[in-house]
Protein backbone atom coordinates (compact mmCIF):
# COMPACT_ATOMS: atom_id res chain seq x y z
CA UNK A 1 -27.93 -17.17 -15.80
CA UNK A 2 -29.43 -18.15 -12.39
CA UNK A 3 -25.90 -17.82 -10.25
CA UNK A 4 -22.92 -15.23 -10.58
CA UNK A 5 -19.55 -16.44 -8.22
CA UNK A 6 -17.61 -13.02 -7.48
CA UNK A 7 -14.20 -14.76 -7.31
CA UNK A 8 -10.84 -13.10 -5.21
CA UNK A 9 -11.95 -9.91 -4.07
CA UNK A 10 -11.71 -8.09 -0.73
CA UNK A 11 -15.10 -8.34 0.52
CA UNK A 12 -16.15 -5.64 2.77
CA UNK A 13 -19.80 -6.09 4.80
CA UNK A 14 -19.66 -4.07 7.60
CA UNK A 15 -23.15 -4.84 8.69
CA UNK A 16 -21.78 -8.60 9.28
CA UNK A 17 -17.92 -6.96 10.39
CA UNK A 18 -16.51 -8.88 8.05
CA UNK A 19 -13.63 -7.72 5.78
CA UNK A 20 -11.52 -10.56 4.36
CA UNK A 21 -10.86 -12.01 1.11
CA UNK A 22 -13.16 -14.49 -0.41
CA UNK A 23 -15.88 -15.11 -3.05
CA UNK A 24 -19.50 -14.36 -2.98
CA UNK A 25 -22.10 -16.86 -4.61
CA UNK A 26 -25.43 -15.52 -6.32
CA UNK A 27 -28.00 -17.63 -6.82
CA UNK A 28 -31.20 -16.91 -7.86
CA UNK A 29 -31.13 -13.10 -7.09
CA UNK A 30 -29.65 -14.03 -3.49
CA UNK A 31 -26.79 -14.25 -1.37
CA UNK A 32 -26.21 -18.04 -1.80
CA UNK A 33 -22.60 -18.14 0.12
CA UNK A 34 -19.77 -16.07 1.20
CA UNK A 35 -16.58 -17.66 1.89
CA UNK A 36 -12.77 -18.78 0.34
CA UNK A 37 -12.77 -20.72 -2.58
CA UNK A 38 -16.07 -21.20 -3.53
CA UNK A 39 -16.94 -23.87 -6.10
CA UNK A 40 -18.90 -22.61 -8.94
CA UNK A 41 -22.17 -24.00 -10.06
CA UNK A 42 -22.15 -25.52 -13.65
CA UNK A 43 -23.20 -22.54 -16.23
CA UNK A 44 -22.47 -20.06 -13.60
CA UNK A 45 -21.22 -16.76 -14.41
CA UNK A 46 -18.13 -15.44 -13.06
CA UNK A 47 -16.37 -12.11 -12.12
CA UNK A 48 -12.52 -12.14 -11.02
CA UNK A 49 -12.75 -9.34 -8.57
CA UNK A 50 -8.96 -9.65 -7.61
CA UNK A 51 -7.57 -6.24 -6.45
CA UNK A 52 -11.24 -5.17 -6.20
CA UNK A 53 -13.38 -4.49 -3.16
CA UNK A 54 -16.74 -6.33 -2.84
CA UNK A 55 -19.49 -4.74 -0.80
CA UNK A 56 -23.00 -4.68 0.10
CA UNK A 57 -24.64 -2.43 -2.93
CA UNK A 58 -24.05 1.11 -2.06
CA UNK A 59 -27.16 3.04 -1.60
CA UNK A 60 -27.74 6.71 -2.40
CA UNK A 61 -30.88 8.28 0.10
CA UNK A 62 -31.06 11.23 -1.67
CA UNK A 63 -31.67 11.86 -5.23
CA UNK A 64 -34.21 13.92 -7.14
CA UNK A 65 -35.02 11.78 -10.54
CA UNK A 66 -37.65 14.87 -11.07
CA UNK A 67 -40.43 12.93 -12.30
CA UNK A 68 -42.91 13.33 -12.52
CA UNK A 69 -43.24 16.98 -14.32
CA UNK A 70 -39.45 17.57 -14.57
CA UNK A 71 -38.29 14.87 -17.13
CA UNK A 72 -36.34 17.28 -19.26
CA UNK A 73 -33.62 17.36 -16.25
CA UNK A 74 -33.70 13.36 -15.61
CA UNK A 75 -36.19 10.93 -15.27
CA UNK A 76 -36.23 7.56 -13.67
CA UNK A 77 -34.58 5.38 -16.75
CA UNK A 78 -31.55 7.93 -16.93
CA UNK A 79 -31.39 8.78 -13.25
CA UNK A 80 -30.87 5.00 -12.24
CA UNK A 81 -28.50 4.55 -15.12
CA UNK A 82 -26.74 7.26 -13.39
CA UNK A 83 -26.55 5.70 -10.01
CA UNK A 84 -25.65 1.96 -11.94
CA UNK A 85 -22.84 4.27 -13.60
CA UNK A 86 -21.76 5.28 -10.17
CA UNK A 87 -22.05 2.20 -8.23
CA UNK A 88 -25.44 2.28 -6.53
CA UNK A 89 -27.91 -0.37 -6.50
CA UNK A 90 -30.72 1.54 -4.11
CA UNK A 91 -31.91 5.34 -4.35
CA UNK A 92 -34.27 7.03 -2.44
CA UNK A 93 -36.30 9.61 -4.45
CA UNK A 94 -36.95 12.91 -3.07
CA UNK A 95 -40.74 14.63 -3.32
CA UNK A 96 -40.47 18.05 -4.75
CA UNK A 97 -41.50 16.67 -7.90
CA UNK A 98 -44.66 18.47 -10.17
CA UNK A 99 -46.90 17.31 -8.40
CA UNK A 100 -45.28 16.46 -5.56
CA UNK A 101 -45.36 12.85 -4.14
CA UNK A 102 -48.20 14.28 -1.25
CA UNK A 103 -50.48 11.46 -2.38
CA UNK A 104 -51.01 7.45 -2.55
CA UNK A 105 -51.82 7.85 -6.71
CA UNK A 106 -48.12 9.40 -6.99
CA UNK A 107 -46.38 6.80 -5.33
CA UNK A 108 -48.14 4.37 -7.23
CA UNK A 109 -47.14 6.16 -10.71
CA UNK A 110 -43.67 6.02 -9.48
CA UNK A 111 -43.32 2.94 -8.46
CA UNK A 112 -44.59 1.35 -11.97
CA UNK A 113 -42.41 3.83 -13.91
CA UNK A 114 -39.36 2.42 -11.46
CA UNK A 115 -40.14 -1.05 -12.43
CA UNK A 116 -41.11 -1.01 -16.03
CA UNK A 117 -37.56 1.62 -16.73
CA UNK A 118 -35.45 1.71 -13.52
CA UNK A 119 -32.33 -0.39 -13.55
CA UNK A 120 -31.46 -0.15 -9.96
CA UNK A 121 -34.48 -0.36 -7.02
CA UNK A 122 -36.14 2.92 -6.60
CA UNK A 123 -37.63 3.85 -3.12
CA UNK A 124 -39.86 6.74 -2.38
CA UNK A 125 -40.18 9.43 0.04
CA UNK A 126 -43.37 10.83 0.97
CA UNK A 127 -44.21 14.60 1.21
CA UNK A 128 -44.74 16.30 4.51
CA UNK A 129 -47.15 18.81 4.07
CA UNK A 130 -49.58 18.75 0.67
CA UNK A 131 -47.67 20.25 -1.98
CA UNK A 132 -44.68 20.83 -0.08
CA UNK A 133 -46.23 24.03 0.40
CA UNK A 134 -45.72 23.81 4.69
CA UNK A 135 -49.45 24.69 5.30
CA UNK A 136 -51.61 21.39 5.78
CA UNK A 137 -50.08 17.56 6.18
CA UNK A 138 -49.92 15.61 3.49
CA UNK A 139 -52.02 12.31 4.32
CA UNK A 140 -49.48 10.21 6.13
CA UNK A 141 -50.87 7.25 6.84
CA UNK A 142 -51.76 6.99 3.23
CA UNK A 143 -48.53 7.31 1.91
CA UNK A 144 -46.94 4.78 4.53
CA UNK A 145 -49.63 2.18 3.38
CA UNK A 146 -48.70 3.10 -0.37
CA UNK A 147 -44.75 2.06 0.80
CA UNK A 148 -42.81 5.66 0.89
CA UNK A 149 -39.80 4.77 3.11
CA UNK A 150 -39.37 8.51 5.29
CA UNK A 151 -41.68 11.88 4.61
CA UNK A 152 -39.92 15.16 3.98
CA UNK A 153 -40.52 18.64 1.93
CA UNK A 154 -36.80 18.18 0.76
CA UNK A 155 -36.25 21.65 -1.32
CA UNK A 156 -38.42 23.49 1.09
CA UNK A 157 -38.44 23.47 4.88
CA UNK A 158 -41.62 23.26 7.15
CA UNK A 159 -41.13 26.87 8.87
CA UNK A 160 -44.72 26.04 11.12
CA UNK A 161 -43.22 24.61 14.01
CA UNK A 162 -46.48 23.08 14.95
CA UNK A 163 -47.27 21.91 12.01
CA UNK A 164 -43.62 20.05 12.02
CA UNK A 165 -44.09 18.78 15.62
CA UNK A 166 -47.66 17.04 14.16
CA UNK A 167 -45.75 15.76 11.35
CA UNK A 168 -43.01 13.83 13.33
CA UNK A 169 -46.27 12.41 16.27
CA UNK A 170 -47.67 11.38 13.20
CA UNK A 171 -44.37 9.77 11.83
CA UNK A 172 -43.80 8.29 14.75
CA UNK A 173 -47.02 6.45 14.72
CA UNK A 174 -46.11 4.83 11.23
CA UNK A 175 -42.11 4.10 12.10
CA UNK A 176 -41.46 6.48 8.99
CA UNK A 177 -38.33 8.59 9.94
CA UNK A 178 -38.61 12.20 9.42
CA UNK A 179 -35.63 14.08 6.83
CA UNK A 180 -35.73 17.70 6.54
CA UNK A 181 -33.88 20.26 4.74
CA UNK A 182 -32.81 22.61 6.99
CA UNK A 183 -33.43 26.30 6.21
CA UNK A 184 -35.12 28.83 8.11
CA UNK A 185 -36.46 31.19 5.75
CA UNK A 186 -36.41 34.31 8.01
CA UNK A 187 -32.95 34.01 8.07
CA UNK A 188 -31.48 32.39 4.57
CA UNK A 189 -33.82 35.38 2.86
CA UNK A 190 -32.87 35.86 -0.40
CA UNK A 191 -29.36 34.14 0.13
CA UNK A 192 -27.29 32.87 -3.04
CA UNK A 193 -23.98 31.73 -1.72
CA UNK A 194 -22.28 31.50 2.15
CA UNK A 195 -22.55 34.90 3.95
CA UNK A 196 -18.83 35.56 4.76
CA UNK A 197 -15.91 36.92 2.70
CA UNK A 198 -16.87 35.82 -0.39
CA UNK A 199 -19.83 36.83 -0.98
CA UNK A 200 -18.96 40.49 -0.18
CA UNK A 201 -16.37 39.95 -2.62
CA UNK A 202 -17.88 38.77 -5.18
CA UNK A 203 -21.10 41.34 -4.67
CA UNK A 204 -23.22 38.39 -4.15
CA UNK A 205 -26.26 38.13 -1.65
CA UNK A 206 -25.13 36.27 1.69
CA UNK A 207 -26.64 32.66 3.21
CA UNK A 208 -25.46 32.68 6.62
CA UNK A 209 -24.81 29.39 8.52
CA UNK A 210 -26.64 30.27 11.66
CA UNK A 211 -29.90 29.85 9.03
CA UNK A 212 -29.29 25.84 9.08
CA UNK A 213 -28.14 25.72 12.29
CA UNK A 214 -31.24 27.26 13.59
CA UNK A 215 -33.82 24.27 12.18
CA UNK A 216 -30.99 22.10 13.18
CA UNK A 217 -31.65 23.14 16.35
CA UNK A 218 -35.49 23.35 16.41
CA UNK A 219 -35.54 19.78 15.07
CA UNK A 220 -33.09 18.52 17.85
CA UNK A 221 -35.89 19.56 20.11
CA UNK A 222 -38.93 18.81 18.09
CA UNK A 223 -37.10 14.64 18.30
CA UNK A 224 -36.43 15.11 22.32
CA UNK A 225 -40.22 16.16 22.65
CA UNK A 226 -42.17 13.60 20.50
CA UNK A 227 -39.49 10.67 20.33
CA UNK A 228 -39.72 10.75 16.67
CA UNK A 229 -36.37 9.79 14.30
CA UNK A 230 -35.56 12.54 12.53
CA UNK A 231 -32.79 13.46 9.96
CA UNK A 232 -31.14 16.05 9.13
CA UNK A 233 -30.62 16.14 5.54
CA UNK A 234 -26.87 17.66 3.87
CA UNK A 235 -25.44 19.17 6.48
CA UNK A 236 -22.93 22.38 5.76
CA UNK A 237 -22.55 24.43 8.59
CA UNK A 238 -19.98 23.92 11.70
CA UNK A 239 -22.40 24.55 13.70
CA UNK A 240 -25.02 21.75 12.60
CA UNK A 241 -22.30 19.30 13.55
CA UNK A 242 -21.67 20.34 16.53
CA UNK A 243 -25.41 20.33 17.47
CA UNK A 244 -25.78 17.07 16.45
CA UNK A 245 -22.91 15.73 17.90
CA UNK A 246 -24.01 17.21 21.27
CA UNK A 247 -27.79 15.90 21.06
CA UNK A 248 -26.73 12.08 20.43
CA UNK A 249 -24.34 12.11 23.18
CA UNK A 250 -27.61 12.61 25.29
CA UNK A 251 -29.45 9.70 23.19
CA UNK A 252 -31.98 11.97 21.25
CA UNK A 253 -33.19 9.88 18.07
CA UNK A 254 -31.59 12.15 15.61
CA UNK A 255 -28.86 12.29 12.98
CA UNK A 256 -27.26 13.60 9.69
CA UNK A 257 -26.11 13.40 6.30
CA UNK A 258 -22.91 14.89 4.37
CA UNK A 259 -22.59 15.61 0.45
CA UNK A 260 -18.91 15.06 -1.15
CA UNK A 261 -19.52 18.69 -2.23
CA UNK A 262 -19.50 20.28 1.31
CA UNK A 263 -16.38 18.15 2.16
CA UNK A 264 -14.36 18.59 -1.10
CA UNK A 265 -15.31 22.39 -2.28
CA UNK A 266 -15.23 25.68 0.14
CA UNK A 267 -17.10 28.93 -0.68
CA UNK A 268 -14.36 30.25 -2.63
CA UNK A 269 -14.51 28.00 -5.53
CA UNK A 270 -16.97 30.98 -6.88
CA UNK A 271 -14.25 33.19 -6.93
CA UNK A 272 -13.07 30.91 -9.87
CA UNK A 273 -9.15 30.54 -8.98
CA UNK A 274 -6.97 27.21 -8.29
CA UNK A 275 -5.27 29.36 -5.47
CA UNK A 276 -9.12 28.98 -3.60
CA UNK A 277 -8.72 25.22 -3.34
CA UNK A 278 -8.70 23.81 0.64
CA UNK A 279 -4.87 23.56 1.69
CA UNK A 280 -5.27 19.52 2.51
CA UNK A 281 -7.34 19.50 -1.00
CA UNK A 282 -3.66 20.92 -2.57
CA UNK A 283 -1.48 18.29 -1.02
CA UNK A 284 -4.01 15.38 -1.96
CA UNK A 285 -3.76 16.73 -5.53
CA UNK A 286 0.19 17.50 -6.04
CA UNK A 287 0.85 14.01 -4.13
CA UNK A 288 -1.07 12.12 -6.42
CA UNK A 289 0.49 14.13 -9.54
CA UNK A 290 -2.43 15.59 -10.15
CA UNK A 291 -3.61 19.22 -11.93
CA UNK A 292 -5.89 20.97 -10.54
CA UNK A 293 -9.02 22.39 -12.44
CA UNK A 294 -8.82 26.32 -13.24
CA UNK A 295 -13.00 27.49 -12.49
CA UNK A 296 -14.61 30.54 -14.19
CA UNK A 297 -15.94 33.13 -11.60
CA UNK A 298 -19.61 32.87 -11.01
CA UNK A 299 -19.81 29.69 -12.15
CA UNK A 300 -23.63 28.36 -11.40
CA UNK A 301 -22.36 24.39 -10.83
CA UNK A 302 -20.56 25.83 -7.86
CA UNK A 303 -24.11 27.08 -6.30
CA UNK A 304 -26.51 24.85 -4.43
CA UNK A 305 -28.75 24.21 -1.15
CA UNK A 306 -27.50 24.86 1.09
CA UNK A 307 -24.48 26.39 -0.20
CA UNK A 308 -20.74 25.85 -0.16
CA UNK A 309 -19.25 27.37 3.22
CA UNK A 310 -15.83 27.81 4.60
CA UNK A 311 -12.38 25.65 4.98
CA UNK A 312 -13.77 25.63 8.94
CA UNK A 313 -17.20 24.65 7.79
CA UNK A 314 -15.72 22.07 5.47
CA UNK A 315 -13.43 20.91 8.24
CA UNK A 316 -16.20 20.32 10.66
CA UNK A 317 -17.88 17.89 8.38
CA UNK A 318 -15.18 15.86 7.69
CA UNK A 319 -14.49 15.74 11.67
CA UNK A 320 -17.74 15.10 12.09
CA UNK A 321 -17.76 11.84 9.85
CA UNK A 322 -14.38 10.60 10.88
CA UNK A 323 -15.80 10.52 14.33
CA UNK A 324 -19.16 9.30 13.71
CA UNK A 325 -21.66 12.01 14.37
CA UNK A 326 -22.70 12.09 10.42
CA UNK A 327 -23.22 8.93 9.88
CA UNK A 328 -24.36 8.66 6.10
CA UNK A 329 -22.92 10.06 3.23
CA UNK A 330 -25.60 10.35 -0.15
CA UNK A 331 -24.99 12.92 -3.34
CA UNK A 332 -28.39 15.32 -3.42
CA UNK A 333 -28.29 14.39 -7.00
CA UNK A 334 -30.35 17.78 -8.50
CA UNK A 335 -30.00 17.38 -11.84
CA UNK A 336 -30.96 20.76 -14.31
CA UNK A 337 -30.95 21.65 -17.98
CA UNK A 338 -28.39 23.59 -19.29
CA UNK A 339 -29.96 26.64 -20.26
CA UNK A 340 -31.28 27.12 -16.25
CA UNK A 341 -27.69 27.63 -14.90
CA UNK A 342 -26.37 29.48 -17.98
CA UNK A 343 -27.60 32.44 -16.71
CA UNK A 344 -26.50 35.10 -13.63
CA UNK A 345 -25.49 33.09 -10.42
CA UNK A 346 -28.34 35.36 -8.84
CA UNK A 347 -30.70 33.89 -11.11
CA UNK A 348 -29.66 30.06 -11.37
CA UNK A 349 -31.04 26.88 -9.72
CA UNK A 350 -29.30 25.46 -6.77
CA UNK A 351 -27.95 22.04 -7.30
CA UNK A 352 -25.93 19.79 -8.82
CA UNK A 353 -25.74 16.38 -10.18
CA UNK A 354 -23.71 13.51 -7.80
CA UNK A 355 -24.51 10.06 -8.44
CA UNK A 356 -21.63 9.14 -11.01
CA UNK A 357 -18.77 11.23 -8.38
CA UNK A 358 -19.61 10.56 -4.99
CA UNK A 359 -17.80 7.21 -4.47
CA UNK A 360 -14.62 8.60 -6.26
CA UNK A 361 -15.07 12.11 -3.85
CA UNK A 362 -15.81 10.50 -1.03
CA UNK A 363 -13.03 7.82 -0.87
CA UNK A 364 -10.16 10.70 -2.18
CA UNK A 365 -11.31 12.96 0.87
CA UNK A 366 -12.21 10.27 3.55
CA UNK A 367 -10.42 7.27 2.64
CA UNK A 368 -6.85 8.07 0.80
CA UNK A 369 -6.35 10.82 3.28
CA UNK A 370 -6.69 8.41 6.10
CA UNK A 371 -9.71 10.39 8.12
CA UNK A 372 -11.65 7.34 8.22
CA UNK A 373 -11.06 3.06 7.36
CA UNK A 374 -12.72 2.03 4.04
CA UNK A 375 -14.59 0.29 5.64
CA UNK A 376 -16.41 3.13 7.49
CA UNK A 377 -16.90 5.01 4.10
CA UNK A 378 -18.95 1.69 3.05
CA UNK A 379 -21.42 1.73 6.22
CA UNK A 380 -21.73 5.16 5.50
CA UNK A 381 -23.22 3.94 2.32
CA UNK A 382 -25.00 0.82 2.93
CA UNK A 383 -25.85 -0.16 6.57
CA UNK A 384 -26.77 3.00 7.74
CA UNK A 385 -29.20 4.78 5.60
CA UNK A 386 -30.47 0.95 5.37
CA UNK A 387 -31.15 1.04 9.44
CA UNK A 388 -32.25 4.50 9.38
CA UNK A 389 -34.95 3.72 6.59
CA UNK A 390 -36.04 0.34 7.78
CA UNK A 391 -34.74 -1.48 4.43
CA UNK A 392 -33.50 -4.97 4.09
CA UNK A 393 -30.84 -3.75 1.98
CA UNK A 394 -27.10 -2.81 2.66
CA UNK A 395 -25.67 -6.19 3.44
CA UNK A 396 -24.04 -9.61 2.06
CA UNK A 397 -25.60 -12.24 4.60
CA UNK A 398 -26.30 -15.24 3.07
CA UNK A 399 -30.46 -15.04 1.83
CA UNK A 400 -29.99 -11.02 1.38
CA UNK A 401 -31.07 -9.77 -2.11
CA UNK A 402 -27.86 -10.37 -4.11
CA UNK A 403 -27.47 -6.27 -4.47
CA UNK A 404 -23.24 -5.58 -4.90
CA UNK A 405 -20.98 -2.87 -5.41
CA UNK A 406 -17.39 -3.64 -7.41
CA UNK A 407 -15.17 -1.09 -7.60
CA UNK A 408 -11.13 -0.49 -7.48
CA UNK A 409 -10.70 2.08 -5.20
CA UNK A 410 -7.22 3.24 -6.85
CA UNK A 411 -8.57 3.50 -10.27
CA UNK A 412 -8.07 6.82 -11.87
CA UNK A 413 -10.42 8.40 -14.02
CA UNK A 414 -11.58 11.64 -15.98
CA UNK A 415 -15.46 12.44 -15.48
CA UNK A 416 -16.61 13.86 -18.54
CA UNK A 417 -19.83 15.08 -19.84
CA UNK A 418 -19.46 12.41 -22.76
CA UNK A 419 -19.95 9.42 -20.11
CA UNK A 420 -22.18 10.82 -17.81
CA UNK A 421 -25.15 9.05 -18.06
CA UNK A 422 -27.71 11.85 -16.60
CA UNK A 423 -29.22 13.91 -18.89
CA UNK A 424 -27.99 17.08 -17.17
CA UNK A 425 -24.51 18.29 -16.78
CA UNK A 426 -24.50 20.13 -14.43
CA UNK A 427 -21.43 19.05 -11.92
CA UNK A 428 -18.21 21.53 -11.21
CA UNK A 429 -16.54 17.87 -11.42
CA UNK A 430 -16.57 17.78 -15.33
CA UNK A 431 -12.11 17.52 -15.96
CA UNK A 432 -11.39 16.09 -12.67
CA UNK A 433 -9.48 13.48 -12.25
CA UNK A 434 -11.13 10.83 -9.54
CA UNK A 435 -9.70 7.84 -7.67
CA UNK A 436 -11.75 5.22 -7.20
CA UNK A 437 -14.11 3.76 -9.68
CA UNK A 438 -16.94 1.08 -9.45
CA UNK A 439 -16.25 -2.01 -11.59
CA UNK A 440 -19.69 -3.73 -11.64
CA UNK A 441 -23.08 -2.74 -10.16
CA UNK A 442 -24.77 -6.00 -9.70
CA UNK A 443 -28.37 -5.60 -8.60
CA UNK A 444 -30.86 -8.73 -7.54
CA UNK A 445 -28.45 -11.00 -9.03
CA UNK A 446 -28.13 -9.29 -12.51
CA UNK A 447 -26.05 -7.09 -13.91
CA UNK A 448 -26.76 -3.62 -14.12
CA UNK A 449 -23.45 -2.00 -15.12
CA UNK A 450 -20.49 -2.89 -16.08
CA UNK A 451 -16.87 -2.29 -17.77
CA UNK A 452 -16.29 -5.59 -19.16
CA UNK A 453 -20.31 -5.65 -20.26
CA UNK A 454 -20.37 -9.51 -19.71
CA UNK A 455 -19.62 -12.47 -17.11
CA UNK A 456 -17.07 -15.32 -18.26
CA UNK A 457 -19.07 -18.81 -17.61
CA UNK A 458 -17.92 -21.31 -15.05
């Protein structure tokens, strides 16, 4: 069908401050009209999204769909059914792939596999330096012209300061923002969880904060000196915010990310006990009548990069999105195979997956607790990362590609391994039970998930 009306729902576009309720009009794979009462075209689908909120399609700018080289943890067909699954219409694909995306041919390869399997649009970051190895830049200009959207070494961090200024003159040349993972390597060593408490505890090899806060730092800098954008990707550390929050009150062209992990789970979740959980994280649970889940100690889905840190860390991140200095929230979706993280915590991967949670985390912790207006939580997930990475995406103005999130943000819901849709499993989310739940992931005009599976017809 050629036109979809979205009929009764709370339509939330912060990029157009509008938040009202009324029916949006697809036709053609575009916003054809927003407004109350909309008459529907003959033949034309229709969705009653009564009780439901209706926003710009939510957009994910970090994911790693692993291929090419990886496909055994995800590939591009199951990662984007993943991010349909959780409510996201646009993902941004990190380059620590095997190869890694350091060259024109690569984009290329992922770009056809995105349109030939993906269900949601795919864009593509570029590698800084050639092989993410932090030695020589990757050809920049080549992978702007082959359409990567940012560069970074995401899963490695350029340690060559040099090397990282040249990166973001070059950057700036292209208008390609620069996101890095922040880890100084001198520092992080051979670090497997937060340096603090717990990790003497537990006997466990410490990742102290100061080692993100440090490149934090340097890149603060590195954006005052060449005017470059740069971003600073899953923040964890008090410190980090605080940085960052100091730097754009003096205008320098930089900013930050937060994962629902680093704002939902504290370094003590390792330690395995329900008595570990943060205090507000407690309340949330017992007033929603809610059990919470019992963890085994050492669990590997509880370690990843940077790692879980303290209630303080964890409460500087959520202060630091409720008052705007983190202004985009994404998942790090790092999915792995089973038999990597059954093995000792010392030896495991670091990641997790995120796509199908991350709406239902991020609205329980920011949104039901009243730290920030729901409509906040969506520009944290469509305008923004949309500005910062140049893309004509993340709003509902009429001639926009028709790209739409439904969901019922009261919905409750047990994530389970059984309807994941990644091909890994591995999330310390598996028996929770979620608020907030995405209805209909409507991408370009056509459907790309769904509960009810079909439209009625006009």
């Amino acid at each position: 069908m050629n036109s979809l009306l979205l009929t009764g729902g709370r339509v939330i576009d912060p990029a157009n401050k509008f938040d009202s309720i009324a029916d949006v009009l697809i036709h053609n794979g575009k916003i054809s009209a927003v407004g109350k009462k909309l008459p529907a075209p003959a033949g034309a689908g229709t969705l009653d999204a009564k009780g439901k909120i209706v926003s710009p399609g939510l957009i994910d700018l970090h994911v790693h769909f692993r291929e090419p080289g990886q496909t055994a943890k995800e590939n591009i067909a199951s990662g984007t059914a993943a991010a349909a699954r959780g409510g996201f219409t646009s993902v941004v694909c990190m380059p620590n792939t095997t190869p890694a995306i350091d060259n024109a041919g690569t984009v290329a390869l992922i770009h056809e596999r995105a349109e030939r399997e993906g269900v949601v649009n795919v864009f593509i970051t570029g590698a800084i330096s050639k092989g993410i190895a932090g030695e020589e830049l990757a050809p920049i200009g080549g992978l702007k012209k082959a359409g990567v959207v940012a560069i970074t070494d995401d899963g490695h961090c350029v340690q060559n300061n040099d090397l990282m200024r040249r990166a973001c003159e070059y950057a700036k040349m292209f208008n390609l923002p620069v996101m890095d993972h922040c880890q100084d390597y001198s520092l992080v060593t051979d670090g497997v969880m937060h340096e603090g408490y717990w990790s003497a505890a537990l006997g466990l090899r410490g990742w102290p904060a100061a080692g993100e806060e440090m490149i934090v730092a340097r890149n603060i800098l590195l954006a005052e000196l060449t005017g470059a954008k740069i971003h600073c990707q899953h923040l964890s550390a008090a410190g980090s915010v605080r940085l960052l929050r100091e730097a754009k009150q003096r205008g320098v062209t930089i900013s930050g990310e937060a994962c629902p992990h680093h704002f939902t789970l504290t370094d003590a979740a390792a330690a395995g006990s329900e008595k570990f959980w943060p205090a507000d994280g407690k309340e949330l649970a017992k007033a929603q009548g809610k059990q919470l889940p019992i963890w085994s100690k050492y669990d590997t889905n509880f370690k990843m990069n940077p790692p879980l840190r303290t209630a303080a860390d964890r409460e500087a991140i959520l202060d630091g999105l409720a008052d705007g200095t983190i202004e985009i929230l994404c998942s790090d979706h790092a999915p792995h195979c089973d038999y990597e993280k059954e093995v000792e915590f010392d030896y495991a991967p670091f990641g997790i997956t995120g796509l199908e949670t991350e709406l239902a985390l991020s609205l329980m912790q920011l949104v039901h607790t009243k730290r920030i207006s729901l409509a906040d939580m969506i520009a944290k997930y469509t305008v923004n990362p949309a500005r910062l990475l140049n893309l004509d995406k993340g709003t509902l103005t009429v001639g926009a590609d028709a790209d739409i999130t439904v969901f019922d943000p009261e919905a409750e819901w047990v994530f389970t391994p059984e309807t994941s849709a990644s091909k890994s499993k591995n999330s310390p989310f598996f028996g929770w039970k979620l608020t907030g739940k995405p209805v209909a992931t409507i991408v370009a005009g056509k459907l790309a998930w769904s509960e009810q599976r079909e439209f009625a017809t006009a």
